[in-house]
N, C-alpha and C. Protein backbone atom coordinates (compact mmCIF):
# COMPACT_ATOMS: atom_id res chain seq x y z
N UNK A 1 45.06 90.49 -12.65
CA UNK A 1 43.68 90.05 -12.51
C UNK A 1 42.91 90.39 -13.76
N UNK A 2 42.16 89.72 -14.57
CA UNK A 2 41.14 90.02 -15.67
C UNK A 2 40.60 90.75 -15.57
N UNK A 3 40.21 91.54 -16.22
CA UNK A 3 39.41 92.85 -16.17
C UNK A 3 38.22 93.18 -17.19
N UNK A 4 38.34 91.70 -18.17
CA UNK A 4 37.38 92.17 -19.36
C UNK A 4 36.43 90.76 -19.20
N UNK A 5 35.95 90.77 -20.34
CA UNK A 5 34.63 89.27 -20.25
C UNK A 5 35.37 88.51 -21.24
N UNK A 6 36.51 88.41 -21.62
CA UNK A 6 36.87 87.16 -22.32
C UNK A 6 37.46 86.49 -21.57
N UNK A 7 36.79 84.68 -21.89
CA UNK A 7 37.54 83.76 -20.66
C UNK A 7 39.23 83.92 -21.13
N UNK A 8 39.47 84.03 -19.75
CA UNK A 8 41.14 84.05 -19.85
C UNK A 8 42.41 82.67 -19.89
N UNK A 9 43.22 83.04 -20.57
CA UNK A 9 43.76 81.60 -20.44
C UNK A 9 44.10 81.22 -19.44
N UNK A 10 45.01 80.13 -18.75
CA UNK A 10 45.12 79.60 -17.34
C UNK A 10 46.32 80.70 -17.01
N UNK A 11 45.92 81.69 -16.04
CA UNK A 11 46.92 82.79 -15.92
C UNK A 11 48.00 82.37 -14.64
N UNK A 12 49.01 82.39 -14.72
CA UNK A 12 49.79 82.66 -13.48
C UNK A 12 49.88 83.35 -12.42
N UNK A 13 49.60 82.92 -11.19
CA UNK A 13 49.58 83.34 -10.38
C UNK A 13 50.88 84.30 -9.48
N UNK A 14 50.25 85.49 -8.66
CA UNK A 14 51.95 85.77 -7.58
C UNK A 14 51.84 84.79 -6.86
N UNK A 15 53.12 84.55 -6.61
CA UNK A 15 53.21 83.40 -5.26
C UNK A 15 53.63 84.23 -4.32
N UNK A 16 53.07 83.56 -3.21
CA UNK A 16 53.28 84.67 -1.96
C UNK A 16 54.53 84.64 -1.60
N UNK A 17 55.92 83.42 -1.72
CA UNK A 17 56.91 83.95 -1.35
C UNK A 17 57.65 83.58 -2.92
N UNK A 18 57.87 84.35 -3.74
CA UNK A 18 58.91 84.31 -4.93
C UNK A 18 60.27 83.28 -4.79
N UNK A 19 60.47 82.33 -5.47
CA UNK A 19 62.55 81.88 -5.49
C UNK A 19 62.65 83.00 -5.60
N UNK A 20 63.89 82.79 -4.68
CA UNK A 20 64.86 84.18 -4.16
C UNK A 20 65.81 83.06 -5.08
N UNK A 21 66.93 84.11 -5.96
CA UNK A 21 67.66 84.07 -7.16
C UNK A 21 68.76 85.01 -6.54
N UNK A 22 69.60 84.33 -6.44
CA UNK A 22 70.84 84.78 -5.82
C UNK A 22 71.98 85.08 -6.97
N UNK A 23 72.16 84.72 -8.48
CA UNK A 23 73.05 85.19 -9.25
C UNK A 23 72.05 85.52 -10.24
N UNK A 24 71.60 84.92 -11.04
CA UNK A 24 70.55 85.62 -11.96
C UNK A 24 70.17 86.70 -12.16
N UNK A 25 70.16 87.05 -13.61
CA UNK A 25 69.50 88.74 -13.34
C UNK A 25 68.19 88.40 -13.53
N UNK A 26 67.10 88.15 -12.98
CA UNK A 26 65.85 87.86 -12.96
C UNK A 26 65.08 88.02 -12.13
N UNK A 27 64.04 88.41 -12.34
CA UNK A 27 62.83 88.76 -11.02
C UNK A 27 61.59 87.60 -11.49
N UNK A 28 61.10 86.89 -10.56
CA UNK A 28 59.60 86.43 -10.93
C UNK A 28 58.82 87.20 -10.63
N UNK A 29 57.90 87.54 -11.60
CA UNK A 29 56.41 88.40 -11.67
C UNK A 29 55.14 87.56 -11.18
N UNK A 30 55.24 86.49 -11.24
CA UNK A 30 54.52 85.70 -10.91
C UNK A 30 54.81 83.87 -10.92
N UNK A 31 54.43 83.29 -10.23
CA UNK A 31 55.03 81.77 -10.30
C UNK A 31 55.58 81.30 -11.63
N UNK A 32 55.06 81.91 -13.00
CA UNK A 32 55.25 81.22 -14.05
C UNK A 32 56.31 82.21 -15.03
N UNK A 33 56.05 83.34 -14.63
CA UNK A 33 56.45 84.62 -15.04
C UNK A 33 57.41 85.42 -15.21
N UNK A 34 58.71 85.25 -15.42
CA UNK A 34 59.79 86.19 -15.14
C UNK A 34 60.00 87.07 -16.08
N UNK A 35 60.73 88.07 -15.26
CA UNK A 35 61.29 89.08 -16.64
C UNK A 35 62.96 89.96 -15.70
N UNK A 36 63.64 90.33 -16.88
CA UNK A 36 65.19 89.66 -16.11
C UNK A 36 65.94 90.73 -17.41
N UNK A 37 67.28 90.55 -16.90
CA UNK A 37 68.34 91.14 -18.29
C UNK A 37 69.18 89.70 -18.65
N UNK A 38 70.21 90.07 -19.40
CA UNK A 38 71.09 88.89 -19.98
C UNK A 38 71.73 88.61 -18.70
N UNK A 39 72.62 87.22 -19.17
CA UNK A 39 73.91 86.26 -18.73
C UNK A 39 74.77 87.62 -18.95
N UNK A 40 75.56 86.84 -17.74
CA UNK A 40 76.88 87.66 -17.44
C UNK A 40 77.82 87.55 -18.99
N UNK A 41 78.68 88.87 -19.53
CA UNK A 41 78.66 88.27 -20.98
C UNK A 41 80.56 88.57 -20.63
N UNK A 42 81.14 88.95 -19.61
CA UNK A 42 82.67 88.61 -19.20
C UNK A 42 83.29 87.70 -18.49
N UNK A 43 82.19 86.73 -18.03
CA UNK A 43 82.60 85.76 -16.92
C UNK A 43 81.88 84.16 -17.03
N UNK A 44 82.70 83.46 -17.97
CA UNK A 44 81.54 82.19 -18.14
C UNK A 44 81.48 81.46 -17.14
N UNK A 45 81.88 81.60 -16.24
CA UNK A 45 81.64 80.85 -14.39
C UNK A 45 80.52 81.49 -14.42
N UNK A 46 80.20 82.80 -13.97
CA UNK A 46 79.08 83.53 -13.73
C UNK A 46 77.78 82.68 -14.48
N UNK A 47 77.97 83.19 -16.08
CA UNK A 47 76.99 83.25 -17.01
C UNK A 47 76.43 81.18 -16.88
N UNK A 48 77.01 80.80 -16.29
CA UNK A 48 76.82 79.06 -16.24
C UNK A 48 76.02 78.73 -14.97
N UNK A 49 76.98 79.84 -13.92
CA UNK A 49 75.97 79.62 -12.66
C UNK A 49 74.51 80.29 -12.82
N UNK A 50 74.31 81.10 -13.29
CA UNK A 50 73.19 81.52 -13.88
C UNK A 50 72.08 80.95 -14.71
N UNK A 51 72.12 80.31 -15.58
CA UNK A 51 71.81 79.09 -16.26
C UNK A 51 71.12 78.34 -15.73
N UNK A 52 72.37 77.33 -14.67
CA UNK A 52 71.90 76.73 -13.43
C UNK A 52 70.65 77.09 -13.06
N UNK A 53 71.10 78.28 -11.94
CA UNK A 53 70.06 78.82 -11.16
C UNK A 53 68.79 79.09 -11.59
N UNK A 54 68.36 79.32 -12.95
CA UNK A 54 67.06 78.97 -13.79
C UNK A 54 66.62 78.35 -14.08
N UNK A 55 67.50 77.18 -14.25
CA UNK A 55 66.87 75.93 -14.76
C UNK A 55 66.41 75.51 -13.12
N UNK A 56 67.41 75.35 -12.26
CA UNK A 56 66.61 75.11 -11.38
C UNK A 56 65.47 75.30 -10.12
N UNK A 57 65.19 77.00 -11.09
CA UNK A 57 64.00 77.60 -10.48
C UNK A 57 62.57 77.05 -11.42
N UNK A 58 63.32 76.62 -12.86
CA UNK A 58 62.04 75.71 -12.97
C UNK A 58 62.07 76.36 -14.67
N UNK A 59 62.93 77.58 -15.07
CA UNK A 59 62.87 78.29 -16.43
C UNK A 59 62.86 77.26 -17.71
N UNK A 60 61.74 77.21 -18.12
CA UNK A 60 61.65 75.82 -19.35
C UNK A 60 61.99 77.12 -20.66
N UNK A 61 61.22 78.36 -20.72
CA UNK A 61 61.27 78.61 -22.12
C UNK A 61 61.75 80.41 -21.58
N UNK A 62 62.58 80.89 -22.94
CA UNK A 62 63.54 81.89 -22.42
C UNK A 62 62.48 82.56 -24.30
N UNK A 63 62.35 83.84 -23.61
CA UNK A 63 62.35 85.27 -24.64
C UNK A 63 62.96 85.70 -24.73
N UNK A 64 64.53 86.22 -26.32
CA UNK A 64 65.35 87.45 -25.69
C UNK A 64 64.90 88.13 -26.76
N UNK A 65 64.97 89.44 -26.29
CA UNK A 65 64.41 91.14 -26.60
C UNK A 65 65.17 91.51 -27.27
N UNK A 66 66.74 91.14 -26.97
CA UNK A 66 67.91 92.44 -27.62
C UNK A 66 68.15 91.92 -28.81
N UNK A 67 68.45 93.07 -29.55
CA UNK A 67 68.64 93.15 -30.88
C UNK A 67 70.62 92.52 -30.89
N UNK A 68 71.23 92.95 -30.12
CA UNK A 68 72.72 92.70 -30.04
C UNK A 68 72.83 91.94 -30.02
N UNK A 69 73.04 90.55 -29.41
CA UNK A 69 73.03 89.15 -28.84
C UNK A 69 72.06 88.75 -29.12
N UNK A 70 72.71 87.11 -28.95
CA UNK A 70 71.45 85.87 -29.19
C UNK A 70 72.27 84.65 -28.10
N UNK A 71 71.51 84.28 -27.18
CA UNK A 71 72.11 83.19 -26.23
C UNK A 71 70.99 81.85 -26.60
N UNK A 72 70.81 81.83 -27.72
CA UNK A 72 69.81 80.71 -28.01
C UNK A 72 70.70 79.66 -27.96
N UNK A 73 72.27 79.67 -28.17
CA UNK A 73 72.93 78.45 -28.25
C UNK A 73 72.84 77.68 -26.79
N UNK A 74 72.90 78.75 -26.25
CA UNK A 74 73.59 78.35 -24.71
C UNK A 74 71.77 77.59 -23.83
N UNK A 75 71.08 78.25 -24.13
CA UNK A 75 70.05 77.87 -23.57
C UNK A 75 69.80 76.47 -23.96
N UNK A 76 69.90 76.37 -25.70
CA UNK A 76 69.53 74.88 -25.93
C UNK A 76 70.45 73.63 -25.81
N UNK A 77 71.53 73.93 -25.36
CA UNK A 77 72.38 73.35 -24.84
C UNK A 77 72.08 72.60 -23.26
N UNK A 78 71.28 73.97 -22.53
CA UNK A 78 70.64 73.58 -21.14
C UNK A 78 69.06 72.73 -21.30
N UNK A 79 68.69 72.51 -22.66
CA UNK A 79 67.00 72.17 -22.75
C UNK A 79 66.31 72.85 -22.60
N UNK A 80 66.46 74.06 -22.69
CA UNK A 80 65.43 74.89 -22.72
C UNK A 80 65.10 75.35 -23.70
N UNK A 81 63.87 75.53 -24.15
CA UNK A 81 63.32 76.28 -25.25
C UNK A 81 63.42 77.82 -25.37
N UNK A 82 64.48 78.34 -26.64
CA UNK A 82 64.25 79.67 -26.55
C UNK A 82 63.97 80.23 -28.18
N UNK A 83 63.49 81.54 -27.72
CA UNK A 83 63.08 82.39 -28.71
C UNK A 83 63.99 83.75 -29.00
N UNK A 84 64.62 84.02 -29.36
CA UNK A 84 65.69 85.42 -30.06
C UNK A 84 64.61 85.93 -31.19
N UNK A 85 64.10 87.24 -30.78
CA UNK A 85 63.31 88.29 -31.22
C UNK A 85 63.93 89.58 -30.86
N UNK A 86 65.14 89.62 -31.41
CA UNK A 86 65.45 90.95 -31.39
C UNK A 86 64.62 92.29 -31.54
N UNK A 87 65.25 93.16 -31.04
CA UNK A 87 64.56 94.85 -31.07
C UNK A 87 65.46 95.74 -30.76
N UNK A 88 66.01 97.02 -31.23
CA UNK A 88 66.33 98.06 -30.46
C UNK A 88 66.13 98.54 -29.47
N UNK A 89 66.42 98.85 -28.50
CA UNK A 89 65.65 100.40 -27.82
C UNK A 89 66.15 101.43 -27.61
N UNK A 90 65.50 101.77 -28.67
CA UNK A 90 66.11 103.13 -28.94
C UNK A 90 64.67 104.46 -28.55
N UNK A 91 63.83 103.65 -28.00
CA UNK A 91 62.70 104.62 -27.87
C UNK A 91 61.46 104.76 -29.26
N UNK A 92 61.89 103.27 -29.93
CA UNK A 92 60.96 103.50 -30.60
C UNK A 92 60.04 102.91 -30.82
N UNK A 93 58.59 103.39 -31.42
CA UNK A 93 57.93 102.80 -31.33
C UNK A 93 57.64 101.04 -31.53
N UNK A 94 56.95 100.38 -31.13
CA UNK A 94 57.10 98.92 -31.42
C UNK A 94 55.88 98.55 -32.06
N UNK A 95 55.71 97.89 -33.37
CA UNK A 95 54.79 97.43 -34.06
C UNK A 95 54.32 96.50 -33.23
N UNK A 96 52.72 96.19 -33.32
CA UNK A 96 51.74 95.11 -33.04
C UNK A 96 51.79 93.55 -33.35
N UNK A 97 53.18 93.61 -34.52
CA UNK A 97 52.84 92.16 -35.46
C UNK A 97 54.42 92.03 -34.32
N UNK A 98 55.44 92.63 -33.93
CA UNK A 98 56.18 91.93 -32.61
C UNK A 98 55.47 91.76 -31.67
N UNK A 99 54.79 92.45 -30.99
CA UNK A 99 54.00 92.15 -30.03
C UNK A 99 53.48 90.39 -29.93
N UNK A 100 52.54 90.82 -31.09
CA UNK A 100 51.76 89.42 -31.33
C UNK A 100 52.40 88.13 -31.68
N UNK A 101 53.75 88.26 -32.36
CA UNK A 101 54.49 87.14 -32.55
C UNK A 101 55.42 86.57 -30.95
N UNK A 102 55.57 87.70 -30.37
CA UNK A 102 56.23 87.13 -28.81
C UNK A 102 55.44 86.42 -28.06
N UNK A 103 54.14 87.47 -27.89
CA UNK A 103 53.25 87.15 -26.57
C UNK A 103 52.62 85.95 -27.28
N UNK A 104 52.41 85.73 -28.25
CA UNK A 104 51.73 84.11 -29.04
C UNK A 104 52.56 83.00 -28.34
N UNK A 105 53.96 83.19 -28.76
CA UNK A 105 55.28 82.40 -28.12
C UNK A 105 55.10 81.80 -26.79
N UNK A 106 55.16 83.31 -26.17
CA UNK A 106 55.22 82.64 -24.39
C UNK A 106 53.57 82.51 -24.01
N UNK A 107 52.73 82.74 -24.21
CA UNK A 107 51.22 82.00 -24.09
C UNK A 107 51.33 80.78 -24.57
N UNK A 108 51.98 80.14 -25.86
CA UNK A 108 51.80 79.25 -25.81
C UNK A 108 52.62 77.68 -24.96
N UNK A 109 53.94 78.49 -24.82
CA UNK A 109 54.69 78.32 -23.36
C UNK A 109 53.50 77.60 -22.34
N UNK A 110 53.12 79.12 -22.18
CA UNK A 110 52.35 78.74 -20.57
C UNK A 110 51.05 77.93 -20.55
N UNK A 111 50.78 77.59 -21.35
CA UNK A 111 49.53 76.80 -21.89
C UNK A 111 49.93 75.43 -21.44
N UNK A 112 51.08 75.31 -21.48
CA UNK A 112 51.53 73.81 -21.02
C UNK A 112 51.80 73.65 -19.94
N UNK A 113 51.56 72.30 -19.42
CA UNK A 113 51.54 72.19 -18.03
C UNK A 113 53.36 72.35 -17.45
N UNK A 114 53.25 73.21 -15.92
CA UNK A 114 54.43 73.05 -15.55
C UNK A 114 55.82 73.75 -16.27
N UNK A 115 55.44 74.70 -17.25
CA UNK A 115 56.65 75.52 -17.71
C UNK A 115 56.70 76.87 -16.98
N UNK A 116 57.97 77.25 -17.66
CA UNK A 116 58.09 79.14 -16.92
C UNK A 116 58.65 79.61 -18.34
N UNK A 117 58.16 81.37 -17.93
CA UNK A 117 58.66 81.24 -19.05
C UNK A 117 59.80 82.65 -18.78
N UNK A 118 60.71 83.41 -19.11
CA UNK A 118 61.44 84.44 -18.56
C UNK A 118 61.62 84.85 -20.18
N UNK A 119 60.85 86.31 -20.08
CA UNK A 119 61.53 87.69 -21.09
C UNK A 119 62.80 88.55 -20.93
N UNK A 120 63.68 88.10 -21.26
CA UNK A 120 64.79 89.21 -20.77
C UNK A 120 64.96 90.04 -22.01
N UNK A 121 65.86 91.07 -22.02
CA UNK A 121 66.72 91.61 -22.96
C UNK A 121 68.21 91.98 -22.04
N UNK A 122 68.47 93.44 -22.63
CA UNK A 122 70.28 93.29 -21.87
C UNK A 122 70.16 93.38 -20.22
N UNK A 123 69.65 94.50 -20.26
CA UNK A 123 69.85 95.08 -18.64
C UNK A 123 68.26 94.90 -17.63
N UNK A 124 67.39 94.74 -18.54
CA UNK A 124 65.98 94.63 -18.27
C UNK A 124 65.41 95.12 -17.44
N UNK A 125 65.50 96.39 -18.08
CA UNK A 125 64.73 98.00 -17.67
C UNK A 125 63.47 97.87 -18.96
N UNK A 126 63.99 97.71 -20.17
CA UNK A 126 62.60 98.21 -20.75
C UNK A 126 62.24 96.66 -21.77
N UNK A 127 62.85 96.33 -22.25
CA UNK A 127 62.53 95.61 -23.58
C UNK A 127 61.93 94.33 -22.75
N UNK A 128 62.63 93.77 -21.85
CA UNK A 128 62.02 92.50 -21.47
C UNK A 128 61.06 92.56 -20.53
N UNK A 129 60.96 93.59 -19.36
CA UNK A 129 59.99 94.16 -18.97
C UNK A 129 58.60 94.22 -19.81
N UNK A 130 58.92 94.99 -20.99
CA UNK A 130 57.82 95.36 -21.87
C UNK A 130 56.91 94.03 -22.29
N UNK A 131 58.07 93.27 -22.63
CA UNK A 131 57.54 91.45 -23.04
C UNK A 131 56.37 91.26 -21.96
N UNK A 132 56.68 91.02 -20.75
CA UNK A 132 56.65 90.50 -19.58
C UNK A 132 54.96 91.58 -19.38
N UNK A 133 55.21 93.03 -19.41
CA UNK A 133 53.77 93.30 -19.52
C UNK A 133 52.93 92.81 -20.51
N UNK A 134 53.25 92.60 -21.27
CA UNK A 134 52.28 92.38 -22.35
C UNK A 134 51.79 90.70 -22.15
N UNK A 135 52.54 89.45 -21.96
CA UNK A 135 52.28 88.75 -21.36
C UNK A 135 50.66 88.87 -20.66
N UNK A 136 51.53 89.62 -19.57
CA UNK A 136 50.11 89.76 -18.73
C UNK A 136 49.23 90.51 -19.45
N UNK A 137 48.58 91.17 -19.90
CA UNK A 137 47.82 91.83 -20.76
C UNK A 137 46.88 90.67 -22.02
N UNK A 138 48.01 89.75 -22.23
CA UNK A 138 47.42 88.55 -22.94
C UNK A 138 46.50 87.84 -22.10
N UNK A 139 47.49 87.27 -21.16
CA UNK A 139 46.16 86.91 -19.80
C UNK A 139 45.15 87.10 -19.64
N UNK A 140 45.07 88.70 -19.84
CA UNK A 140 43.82 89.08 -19.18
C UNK A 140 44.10 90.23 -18.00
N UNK A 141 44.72 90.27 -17.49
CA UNK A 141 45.31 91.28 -16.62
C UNK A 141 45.05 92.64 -16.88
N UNK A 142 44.62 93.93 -15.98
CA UNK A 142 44.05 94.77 -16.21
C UNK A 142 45.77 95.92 -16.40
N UNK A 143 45.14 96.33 -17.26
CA UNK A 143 46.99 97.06 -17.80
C UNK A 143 47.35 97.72 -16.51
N UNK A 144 46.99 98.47 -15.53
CA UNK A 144 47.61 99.06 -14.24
C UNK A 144 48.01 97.48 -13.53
N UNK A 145 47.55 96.90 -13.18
CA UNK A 145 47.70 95.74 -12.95
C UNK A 145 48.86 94.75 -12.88
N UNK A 146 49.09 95.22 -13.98
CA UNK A 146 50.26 94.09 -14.68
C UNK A 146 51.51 95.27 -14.59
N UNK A 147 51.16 96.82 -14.89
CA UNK A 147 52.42 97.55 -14.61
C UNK A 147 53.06 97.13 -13.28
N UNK A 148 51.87 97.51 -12.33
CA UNK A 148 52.16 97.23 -10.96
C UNK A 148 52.72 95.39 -10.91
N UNK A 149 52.73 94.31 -11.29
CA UNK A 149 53.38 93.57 -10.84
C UNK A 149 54.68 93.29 -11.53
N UNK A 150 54.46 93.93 -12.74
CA UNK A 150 56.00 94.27 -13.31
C UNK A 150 57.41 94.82 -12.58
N UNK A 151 56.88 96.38 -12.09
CA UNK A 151 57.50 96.75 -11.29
C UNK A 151 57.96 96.42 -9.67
N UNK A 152 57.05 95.64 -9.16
CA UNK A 152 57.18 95.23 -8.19
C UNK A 152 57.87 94.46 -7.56
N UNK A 153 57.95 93.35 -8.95
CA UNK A 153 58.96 92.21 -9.05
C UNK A 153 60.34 92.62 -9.21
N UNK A 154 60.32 94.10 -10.00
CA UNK A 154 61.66 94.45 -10.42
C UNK A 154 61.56 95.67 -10.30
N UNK A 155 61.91 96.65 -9.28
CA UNK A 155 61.92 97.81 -9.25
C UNK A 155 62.22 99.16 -10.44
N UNK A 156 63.67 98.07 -11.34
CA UNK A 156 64.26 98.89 -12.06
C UNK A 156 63.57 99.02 -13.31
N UNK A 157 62.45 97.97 -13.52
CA UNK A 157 61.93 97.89 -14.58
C UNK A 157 60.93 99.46 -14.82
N UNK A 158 61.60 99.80 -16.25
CA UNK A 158 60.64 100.91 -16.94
C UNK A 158 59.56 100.36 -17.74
N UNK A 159 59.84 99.61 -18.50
CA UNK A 159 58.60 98.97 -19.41
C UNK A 159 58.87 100.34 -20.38
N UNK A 160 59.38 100.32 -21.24
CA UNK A 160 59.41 101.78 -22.21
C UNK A 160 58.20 101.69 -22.88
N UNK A 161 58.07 100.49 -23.29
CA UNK A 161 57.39 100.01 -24.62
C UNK A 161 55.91 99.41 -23.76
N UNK A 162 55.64 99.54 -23.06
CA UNK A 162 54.54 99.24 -22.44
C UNK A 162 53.07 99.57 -23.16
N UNK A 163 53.16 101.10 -23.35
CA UNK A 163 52.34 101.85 -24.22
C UNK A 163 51.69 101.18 -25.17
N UNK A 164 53.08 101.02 -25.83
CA UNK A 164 53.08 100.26 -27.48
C UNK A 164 52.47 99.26 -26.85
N UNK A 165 52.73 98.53 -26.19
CA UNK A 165 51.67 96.76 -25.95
C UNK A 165 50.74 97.00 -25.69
N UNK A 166 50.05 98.06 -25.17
CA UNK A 166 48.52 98.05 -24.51
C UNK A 166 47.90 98.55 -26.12
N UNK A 167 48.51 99.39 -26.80
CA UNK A 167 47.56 99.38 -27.94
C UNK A 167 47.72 98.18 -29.04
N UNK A 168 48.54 97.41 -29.18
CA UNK A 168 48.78 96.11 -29.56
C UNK A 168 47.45 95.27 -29.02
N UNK A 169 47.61 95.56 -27.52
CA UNK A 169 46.65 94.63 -26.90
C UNK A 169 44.94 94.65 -27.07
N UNK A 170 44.78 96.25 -27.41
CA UNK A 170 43.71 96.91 -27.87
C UNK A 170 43.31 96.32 -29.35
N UNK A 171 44.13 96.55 -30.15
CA UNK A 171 44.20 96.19 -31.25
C UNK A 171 43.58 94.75 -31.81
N UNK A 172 43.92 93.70 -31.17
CA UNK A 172 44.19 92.77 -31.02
C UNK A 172 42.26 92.67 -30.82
N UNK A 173 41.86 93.01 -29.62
CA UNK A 173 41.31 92.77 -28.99
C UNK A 173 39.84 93.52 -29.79
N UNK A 174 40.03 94.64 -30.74
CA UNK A 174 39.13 95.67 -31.41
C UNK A 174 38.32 96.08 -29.60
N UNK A 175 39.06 96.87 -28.90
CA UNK A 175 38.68 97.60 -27.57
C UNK A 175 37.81 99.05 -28.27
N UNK A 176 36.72 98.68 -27.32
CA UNK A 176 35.59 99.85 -27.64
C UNK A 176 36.91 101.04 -27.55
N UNK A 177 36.68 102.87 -28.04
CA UNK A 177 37.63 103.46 -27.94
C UNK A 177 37.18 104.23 -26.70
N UNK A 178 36.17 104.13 -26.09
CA UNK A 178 35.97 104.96 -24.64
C UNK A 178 37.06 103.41 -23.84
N UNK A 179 37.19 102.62 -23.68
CA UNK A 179 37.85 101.55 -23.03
C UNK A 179 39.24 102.11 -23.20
N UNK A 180 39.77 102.30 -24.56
CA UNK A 180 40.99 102.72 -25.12
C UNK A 180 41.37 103.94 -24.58
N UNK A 181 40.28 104.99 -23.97
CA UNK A 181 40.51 106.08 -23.61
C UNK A 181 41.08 106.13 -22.09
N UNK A 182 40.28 105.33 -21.59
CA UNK A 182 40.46 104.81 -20.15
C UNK A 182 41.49 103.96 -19.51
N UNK A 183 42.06 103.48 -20.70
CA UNK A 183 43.05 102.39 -20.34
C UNK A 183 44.35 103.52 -20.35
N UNK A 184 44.55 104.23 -21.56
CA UNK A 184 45.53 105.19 -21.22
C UNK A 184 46.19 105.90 -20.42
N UNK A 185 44.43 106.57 -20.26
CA UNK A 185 44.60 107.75 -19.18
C UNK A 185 45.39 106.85 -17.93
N UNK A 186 44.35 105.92 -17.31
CA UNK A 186 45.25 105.05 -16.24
C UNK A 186 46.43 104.80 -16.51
N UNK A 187 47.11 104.54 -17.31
CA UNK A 187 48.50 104.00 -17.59
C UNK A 187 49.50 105.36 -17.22
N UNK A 188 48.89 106.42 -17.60
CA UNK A 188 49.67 107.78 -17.57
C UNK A 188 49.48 108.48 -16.54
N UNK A 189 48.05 107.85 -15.57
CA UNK A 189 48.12 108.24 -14.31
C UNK A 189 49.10 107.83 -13.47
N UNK A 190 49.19 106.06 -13.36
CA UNK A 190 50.57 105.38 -12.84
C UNK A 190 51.36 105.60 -13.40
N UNK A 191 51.88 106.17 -14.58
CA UNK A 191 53.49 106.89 -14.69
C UNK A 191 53.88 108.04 -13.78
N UNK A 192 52.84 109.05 -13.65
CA UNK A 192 52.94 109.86 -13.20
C UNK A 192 53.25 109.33 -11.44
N UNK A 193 52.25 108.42 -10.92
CA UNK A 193 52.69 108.07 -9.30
C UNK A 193 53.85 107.92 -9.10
N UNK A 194 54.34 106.59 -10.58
CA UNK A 194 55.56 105.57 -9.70
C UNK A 194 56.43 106.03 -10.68
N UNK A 195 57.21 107.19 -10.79
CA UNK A 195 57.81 107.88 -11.47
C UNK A 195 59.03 107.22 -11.60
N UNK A 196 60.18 106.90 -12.60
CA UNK A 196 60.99 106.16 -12.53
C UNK A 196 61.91 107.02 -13.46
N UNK A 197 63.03 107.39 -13.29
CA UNK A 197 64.27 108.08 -13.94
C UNK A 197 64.76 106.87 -14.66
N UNK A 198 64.53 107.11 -16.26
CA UNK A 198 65.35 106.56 -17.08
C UNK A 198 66.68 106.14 -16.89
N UNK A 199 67.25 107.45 -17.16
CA UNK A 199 68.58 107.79 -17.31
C UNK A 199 69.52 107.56 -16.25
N UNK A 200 68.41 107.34 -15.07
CA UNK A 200 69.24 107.83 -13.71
C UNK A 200 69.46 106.18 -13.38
N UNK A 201 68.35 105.40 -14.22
CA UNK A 201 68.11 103.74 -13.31
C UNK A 201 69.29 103.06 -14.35
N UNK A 202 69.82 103.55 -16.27
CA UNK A 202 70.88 103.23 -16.73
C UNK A 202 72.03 103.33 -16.16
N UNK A 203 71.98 104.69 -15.48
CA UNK A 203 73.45 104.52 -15.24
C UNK A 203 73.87 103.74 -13.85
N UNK A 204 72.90 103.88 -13.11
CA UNK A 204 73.02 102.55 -12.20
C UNK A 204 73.39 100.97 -12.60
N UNK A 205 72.87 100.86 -12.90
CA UNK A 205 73.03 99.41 -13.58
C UNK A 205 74.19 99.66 -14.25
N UNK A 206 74.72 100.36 -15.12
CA UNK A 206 75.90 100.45 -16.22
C UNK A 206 76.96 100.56 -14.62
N UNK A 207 76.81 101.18 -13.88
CA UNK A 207 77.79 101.27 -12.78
C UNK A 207 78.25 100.21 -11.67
N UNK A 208 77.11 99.25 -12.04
CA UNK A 208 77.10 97.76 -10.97
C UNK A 208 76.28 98.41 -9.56
């Protein structure tokens, strides 16, 4: 939901009942919105039915996060528009000028009528998550806000880099610094609620 006085662009809505995605690693955050990990990368039956199943949830334009891989072939092969913006995560900090070159990307995605757009990276705990907040934050979306529908959509999602986007988003935005102060603190209040084990949600996922 917007939270400031700049008109917002045409934001995506939650839909009250989400596509349920039966092979995909993907969650919708909102009707237009996904954020997800990669294609299956040992099983090209899998990684095809997957594909599928996005395209025919409606996925026009694909973000990938990871620095390792690039599935831009495979996507444009399906018609879809994608973007390969690699990153590490290694826990480190993320400059403002990635920020601003992604979230430009998929805003301008969603600007058009009738697209979706999905941020993944590998396992999509943090990097595509992180996309996917910031997204919303472009919107207009109030940063607790957008954590909360991040996570909601995807339990496992950490958003590492979340931080880094809200002062990107600040940045961006030249946010009074009592606003900047406030936006934090909240952000580090909801870390503290919806506490989420790193280490503990990797090795899950690394374990199936």
């Amino acid at each position: 939901m917007p939270y400031d006085a700049r008109p917002p662009l045409p934001a995506p809505s939650t839909p009250a009942v989400p596509p349920a995605l039966s092979v995909a690693n993907a969650s919708f955050v909102t009707d237009r919105l996904l954020v997800g990990g990669d294609l299956e990368s040992t099983d090209p039956t899998l990684a095809a039915a997957q594909v599928t199943e996005l395209v025919d949830a409606g996925v026009t334009h694909v973000l990938d996060a990871r620095l390792e891989w690039d599935d831009s072939a495979t996507w444009t092969r399906a018609r879809v528009s994608a973007r390969w913006a690699g990153i590490d995560d290694s826990g480190q900090q993320v400059p403002g000028e990635w920020f601003e070159d992604v979230v430009s990307w998929c805003l301008a995605a969603l600007a058009q009528p009738r697209t979706k757009v999905l941020t993944h990276c590998h396992m999509g705990i943090n990097r595509g998550p992180s996309v996917g907040y910031a997204v919303l934050l472009g919107l207009g979306w109030h940063p607790v806000e957008a954590l909360d529908a991040v996570r909601r959509a995807r339990p496992i999602a950490y958003a590492a880099y979340a931080e880094d986007a809200l002062r990107w988003h600040h940045d961006r935005h030249g946010t009074a610094a009592e606003q900047r102060r406030r936006d934090r603190k909240d952000v580090a209040a909801w870390r503290r609620q919806h506490h989420l084990d790193l280490a503990t949600v990797v090795r899950q996922v690394r374990g199936g």
